[in-house]
Protein backbone atom coordinates (compact mmCIF):
# COMPACT_ATOMS: atom_id res chain seq x y z
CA UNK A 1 4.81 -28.49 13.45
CA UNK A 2 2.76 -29.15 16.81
CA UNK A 3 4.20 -28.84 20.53
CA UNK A 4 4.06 -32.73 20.72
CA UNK A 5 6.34 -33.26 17.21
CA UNK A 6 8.38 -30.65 18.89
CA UNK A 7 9.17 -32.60 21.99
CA UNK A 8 9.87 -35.49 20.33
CA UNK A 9 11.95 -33.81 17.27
CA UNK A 10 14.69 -32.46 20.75
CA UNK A 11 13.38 -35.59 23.16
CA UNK A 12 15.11 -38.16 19.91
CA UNK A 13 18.32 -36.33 18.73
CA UNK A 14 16.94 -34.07 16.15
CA UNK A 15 17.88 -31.04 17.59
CA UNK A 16 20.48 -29.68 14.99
CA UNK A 17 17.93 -30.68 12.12
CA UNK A 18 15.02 -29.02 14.06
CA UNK A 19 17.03 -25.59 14.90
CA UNK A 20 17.66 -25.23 11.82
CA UNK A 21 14.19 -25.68 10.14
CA UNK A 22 13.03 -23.16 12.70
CA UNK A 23 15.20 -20.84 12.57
CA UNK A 24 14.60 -20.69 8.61
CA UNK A 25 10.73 -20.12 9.16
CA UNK A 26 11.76 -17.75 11.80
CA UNK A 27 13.64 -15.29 8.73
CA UNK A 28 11.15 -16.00 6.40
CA UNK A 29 8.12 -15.54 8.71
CA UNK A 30 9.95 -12.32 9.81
CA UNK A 31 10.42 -11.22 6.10
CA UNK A 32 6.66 -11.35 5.04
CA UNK A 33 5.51 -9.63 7.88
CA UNK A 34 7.76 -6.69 7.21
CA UNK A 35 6.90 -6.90 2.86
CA UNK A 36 3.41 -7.05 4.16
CA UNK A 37 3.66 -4.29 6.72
CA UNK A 38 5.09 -1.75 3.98
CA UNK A 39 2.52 -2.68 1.19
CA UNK A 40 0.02 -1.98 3.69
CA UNK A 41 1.55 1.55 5.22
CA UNK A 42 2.41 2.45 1.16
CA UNK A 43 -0.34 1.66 -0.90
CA UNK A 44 -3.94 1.87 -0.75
CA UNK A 45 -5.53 -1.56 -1.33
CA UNK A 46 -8.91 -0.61 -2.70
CA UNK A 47 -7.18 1.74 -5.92
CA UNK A 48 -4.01 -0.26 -5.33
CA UNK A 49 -2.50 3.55 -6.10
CA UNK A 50 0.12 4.64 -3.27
CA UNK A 51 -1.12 5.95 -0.14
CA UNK A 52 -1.17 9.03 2.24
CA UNK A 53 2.01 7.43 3.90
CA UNK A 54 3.89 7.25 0.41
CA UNK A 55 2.61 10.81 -0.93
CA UNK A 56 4.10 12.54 2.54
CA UNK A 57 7.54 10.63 2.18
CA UNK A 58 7.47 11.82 -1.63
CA UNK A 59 6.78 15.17 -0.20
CA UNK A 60 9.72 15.35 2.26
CA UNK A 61 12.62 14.48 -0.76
CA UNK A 62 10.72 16.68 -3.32
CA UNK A 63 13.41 19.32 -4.35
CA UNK A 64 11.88 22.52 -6.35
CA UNK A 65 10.38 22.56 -8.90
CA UNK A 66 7.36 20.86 -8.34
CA UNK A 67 3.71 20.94 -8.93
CA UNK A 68 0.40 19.37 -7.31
CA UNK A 69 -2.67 18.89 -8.37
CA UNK A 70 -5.24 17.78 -5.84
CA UNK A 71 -8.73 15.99 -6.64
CA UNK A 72 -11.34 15.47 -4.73
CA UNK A 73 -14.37 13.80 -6.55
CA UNK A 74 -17.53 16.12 -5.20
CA UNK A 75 -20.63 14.50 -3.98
CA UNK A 76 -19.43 11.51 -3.39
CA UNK A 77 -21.36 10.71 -0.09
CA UNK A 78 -24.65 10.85 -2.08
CA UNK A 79 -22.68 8.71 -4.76
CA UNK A 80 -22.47 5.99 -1.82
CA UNK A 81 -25.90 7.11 -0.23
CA UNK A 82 -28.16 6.39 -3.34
CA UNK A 83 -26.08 3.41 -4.97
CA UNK A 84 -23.96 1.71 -2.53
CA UNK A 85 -20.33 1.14 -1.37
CA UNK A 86 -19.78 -0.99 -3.79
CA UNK A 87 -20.50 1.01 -6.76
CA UNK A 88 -18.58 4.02 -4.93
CA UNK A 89 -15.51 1.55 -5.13
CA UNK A 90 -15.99 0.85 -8.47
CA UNK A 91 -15.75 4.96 -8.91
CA UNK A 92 -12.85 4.99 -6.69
CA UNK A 93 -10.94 2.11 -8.33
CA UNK A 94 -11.87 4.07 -11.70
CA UNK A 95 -10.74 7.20 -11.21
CA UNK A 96 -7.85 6.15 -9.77
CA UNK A 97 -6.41 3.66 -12.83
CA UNK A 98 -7.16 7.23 -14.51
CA UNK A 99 -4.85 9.32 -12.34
CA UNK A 100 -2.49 6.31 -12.76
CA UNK A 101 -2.02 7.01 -15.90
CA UNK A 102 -1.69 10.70 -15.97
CA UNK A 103 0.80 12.54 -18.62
CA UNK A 104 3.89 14.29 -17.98
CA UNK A 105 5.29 12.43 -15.33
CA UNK A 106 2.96 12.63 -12.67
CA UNK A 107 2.63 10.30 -9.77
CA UNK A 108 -0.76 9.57 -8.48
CA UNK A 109 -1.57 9.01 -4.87
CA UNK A 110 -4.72 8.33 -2.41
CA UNK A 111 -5.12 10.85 -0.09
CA UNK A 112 -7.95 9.35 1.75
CA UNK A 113 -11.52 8.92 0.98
CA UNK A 114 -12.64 10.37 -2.43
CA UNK A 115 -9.10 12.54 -2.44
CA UNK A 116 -6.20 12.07 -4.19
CA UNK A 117 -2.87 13.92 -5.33
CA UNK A 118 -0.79 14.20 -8.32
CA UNK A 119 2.87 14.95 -8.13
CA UNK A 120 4.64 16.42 -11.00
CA UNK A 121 8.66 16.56 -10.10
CA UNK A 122 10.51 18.63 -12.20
CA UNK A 123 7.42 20.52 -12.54
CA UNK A 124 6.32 24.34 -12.71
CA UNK A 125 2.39 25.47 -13.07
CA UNK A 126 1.06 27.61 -15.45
């Protein structure tokens, strides 16, 4: 609605009808911005894994025992170098659908770059 159908929605009576309406955009403007803000802070868009964010509030409940595995594909750079970002998304998105589906109950995360985490709860190495 522009400032001119504003004006005349409150200059003709419709105020009641108006407040409302706004005030119902209002909420639901307010509610996508905070979904949106919290898919963006918790998972990574490109592996659509959960992020950095998520894996360090996983960390801070985590109760012993536990385990982690961290993975860090090597070379990457000269992946990207000699064929491209795209291809090295490709890699990324296909390692991570990998780690997504780990066994024994481990929860994959991007770390950042070509790094990512798996958390075992319940967990002990070896």
């Amino acid at each position: 609605m522009g400032a001119g159908s504003v004006f005349l929605a409150l200059r003709f009576g419709a105020q009641d009808e108006f407040l409302s309406l706004f005030c119902g955009s209002c909420v639901l403007a307010a509610g996508s911005i905070v979904e949106t803000s919290y898919l963006l802070a918790y998972h990574d868009e490109l592996t659509t894994l959960p992020s950095r964010r998520a894996f360090h509030d996983a960390l801070l409940r985590l109760e012993a025992p536990y385990s982690i595995a961290m993975v860090d594909i090597d070379h990457f750079k000269r992946c990207n170098d000699t064929y491209g970002h795209d291809t090295g998304d490709q890699v990324l998105r296909m390692v991570a659908s990998r780690l997504a589906r780990v066994s024994g109950g481990g929860q994959a995360y991007r770390c950042g770059g070509e790094e990512f985490a798996i958390l075992f709860s319940g967990k002990r190495t070896g």
